[in-house]
Protein backbone atom coordinates (compact mmCIF):
# COMPACT_ATOMS: atom_id res chain seq x y z
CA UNK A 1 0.00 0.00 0.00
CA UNK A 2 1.25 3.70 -0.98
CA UNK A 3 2.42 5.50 2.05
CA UNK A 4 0.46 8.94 2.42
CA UNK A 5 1.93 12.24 1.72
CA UNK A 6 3.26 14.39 4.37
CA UNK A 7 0.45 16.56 3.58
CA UNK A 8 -2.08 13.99 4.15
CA UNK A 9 -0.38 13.34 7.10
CA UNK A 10 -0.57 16.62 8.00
CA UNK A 11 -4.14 17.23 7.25
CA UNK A 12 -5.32 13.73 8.88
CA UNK A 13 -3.44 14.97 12.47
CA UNK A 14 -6.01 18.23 11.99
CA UNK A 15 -8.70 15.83 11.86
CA UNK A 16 -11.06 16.77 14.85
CA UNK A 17 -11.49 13.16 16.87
CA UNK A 18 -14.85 13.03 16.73
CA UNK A 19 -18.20 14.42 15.06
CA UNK A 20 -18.34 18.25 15.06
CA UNK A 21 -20.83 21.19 14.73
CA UNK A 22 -21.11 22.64 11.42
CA UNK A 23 -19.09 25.89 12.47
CA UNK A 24 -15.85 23.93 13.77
CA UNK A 25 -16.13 21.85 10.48
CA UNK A 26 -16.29 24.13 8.21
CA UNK A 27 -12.92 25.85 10.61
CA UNK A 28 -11.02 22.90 10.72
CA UNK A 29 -11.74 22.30 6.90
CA UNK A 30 -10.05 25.85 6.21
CA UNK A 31 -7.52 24.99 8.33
CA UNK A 32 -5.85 21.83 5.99
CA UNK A 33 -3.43 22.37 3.61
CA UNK A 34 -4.64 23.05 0.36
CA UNK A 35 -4.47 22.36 -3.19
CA UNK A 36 -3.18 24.06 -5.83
CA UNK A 37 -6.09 24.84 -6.92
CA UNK A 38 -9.84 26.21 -5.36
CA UNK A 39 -11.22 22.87 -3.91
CA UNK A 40 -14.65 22.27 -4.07
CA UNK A 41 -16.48 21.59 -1.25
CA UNK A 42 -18.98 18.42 -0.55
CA UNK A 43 -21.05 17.43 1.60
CA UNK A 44 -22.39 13.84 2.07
CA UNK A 45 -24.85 12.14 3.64
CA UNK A 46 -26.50 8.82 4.77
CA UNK A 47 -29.56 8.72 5.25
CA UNK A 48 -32.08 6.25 7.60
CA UNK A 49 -33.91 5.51 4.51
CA UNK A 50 -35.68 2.48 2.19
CA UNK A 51 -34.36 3.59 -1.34
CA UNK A 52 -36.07 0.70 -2.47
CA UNK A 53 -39.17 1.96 -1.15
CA UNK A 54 -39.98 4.55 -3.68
CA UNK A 55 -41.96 6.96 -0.70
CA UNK A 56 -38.95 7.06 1.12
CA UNK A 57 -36.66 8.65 -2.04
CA UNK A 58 -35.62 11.74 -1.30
CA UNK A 59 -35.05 14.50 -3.79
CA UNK A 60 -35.28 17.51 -4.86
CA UNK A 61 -33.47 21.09 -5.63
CA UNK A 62 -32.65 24.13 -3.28
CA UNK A 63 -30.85 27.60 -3.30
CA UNK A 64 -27.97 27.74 -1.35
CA UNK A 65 -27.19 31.55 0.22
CA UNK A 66 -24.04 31.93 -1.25
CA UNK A 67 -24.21 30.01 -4.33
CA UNK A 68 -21.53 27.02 -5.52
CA UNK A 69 -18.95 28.92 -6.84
CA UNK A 70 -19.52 27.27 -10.05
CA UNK A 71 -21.19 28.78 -13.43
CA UNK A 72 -24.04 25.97 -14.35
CA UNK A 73 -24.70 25.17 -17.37
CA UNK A 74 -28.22 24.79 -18.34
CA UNK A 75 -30.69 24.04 -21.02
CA UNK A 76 -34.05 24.59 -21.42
CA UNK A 77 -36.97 22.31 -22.86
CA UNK A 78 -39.33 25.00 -24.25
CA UNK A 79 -40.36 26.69 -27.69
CA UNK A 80 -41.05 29.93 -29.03
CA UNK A 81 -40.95 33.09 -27.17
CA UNK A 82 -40.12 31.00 -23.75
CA UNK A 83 -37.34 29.75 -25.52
CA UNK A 84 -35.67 32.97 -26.17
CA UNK A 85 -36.85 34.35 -22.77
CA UNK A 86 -34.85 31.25 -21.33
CA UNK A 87 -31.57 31.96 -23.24
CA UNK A 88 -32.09 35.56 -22.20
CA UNK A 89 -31.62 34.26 -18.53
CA UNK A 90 -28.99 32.05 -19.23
CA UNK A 91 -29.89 28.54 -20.87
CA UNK A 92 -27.10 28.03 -23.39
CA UNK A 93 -29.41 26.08 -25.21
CA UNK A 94 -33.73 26.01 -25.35
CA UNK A 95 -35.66 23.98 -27.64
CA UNK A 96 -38.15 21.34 -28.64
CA UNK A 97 -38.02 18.11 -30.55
CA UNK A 98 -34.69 19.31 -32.01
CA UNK A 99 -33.08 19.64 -28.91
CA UNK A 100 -33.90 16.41 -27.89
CA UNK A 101 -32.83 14.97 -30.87
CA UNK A 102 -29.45 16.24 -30.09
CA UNK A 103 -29.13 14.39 -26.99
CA UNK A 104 -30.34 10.87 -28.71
CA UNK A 105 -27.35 11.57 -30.57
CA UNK A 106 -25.08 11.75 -27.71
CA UNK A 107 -25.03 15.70 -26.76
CA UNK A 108 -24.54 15.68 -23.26
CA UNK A 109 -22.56 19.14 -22.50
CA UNK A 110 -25.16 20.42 -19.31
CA UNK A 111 -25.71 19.94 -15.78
CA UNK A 112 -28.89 20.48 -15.60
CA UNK A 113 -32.34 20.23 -17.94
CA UNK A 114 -35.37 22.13 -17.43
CA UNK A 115 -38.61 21.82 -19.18
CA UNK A 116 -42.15 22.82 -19.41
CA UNK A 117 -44.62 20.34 -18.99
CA UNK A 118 -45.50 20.71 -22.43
CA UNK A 119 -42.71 19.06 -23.66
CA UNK A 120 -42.39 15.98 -21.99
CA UNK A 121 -43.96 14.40 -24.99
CA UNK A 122 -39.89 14.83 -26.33
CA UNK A 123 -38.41 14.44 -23.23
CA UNK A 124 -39.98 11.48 -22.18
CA UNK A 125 -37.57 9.67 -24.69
CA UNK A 126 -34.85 10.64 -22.73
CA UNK A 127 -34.83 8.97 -19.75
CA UNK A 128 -32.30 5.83 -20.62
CA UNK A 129 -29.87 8.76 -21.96
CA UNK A 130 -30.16 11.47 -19.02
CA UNK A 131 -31.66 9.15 -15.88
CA UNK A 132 -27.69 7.51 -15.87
CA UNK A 133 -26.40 10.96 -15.65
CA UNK A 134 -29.25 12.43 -13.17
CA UNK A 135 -29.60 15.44 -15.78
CA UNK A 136 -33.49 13.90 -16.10
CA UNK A 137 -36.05 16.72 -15.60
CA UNK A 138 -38.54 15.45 -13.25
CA UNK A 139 -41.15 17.54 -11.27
CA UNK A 140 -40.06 16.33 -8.03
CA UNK A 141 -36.77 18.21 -8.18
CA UNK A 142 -38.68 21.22 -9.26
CA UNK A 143 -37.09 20.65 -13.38
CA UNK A 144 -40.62 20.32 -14.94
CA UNK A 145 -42.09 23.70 -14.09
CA UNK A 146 -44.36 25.96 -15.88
CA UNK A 147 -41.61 28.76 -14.97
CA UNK A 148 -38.69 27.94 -16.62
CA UNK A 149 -37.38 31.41 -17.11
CA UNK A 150 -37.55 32.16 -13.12
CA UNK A 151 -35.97 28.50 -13.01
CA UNK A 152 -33.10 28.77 -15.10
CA UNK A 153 -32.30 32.01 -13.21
CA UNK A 154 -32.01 29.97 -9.88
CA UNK A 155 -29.89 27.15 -11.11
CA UNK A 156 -27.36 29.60 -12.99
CA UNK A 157 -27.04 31.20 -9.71
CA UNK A 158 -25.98 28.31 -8.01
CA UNK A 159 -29.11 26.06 -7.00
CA UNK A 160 -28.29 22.84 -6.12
CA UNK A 161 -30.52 19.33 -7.41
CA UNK A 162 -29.67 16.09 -5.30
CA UNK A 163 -31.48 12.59 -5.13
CA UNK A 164 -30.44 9.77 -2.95
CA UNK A 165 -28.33 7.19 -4.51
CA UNK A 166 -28.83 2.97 -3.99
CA UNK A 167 -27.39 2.90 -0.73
CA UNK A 168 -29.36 6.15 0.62
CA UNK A 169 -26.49 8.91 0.09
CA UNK A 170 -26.56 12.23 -1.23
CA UNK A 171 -23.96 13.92 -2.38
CA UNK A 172 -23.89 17.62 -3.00
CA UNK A 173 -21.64 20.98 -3.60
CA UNK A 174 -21.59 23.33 -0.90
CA UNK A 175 -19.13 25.55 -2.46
CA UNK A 176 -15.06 26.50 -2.89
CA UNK A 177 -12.86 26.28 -0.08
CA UNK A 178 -12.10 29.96 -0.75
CA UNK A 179 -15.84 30.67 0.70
CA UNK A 180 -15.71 32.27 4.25
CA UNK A 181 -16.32 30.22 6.86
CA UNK A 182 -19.30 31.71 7.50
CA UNK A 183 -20.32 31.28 3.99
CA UNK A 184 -19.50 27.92 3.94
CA UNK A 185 -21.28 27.16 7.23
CA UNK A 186 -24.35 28.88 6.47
CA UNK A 187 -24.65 26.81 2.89
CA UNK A 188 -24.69 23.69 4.92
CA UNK A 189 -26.74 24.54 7.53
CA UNK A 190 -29.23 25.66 4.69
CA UNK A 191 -28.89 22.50 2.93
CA UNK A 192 -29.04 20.38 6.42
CA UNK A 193 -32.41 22.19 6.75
CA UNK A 194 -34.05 21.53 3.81
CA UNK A 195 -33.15 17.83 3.88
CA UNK A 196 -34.72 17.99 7.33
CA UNK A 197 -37.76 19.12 5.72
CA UNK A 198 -37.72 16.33 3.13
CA UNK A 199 -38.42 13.50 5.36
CA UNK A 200 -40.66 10.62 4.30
CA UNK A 201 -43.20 10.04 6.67
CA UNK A 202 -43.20 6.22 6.85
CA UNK A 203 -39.53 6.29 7.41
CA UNK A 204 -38.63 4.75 11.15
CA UNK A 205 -35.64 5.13 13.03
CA UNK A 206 -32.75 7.91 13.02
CA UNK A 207 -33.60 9.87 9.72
CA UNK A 208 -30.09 11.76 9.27
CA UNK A 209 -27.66 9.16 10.08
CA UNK A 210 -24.69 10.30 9.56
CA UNK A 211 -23.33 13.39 7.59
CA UNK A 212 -19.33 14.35 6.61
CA UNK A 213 -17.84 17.47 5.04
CA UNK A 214 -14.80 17.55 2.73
CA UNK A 215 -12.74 19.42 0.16
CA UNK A 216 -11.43 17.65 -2.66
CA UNK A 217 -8.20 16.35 -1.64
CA UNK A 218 -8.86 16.87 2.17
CA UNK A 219 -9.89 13.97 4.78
CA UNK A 220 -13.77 14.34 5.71
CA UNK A 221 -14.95 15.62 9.00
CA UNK A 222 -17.81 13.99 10.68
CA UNK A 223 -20.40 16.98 11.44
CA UNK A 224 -22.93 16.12 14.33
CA UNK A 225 -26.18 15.70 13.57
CA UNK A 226 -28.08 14.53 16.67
């Protein structure tokens, strides 16, 4: 096995020894030596959940106070005038049948999809090309919306869409290590909330099992979420 890097080393000895508030994580995150480059920061979480059980997946999209730090790119299911309203807010692309044409034919250069209900006649061909890649618009994570204009505006500003995977984790961006700490903190205490929020009602047990926050190339810190 590779020995670790004196860095690592360095950064696993700043380590707190056991599960944190949000506040010292987000200070002992800022505290490890960094990259070369502005880390993005993650946060993930297991959940007390069934994902088998389909009223027990949890999903969905929210607006994080200070953003991601990262430009999204998004496209727009939508014709006519909506179309060019949604480019005008920021959809690098906005169509109908044509556009999802282009991603039959292997087009995959978004994050995120958004499309009036009107056109789920085309995008309903999609799932076996965008479910894989959880780019799939779906109403539940607020992507199928009659106000796609308003809705493009809020991912392009940093909104963030998560689902649980197999094994009842979610995984999302909370934003650069270059963040404050008090930005960084208040993004996950944001995001802690809504998940809060999100909870199925037949689940039983602990809900929010455990939760960790890391950088890119830093160890994770165990937040506590009693």
């Amino acid at each position: 096995m590779a020995s670790k890097s004196k860095k690592n080393r360095r950064n696993q000895e700043k380590v707190p020894g056991e599960a944190v508030g949000v506040s010292q994580a987000v200070e002992s995150l800022k505290q490890f030596d960094g990259a070369k480059f502005d880390e993005t920061v993650e946060l993930a979480l297991k959940l007390g959940i069934d994902p088998k059980n389909s009223t027990q997946i949890v999903r969905g999209a929210v607006s994080l106070p200070h953003g991601i730090g990262k430009e999204v790119t998004v496209i727009a299911f939508c014709e006519g005038e909506l179309a060019d309203a949604a480019k005008e807010a920021g959809a690098l692309e906005a169509g109908g049948e044509e556009l999802a044409q282009k991603i039959l034919d292997g087009w995959l250069g978004f994050d995120v999809a958004i499309a009036h209900p009107s056109m789920m006649r085309y995008v309903g061909k999609l799932g076996r090309v965008l479910g894989p890649h959880s780019k799939m618009p779906s109403p539940k994570s607020g992507t199928v919306t009659d106000d796609v204009v308003g809705t493009v505006k809020d991912f392009r500003a940093g909104k963030v869409e998560f689902r649980n995977d197999d094994h009842g984790n979610i995984h999302a961006i909370m934003g650069k290590k270059s963040f404050s700490a008090e930005q960084l903190t208040e993004n996950v205490e944001a995001f802690l909330e809504h998940i809060h929020s999100l909870k199925p009602a037949s689940t039983k047990g602990i809900y929010l099992r455990k939760a960790v926050i890391s950088a890119t190339m830093s160890p994770g810190i165990a937040l506590d979420v009693a």
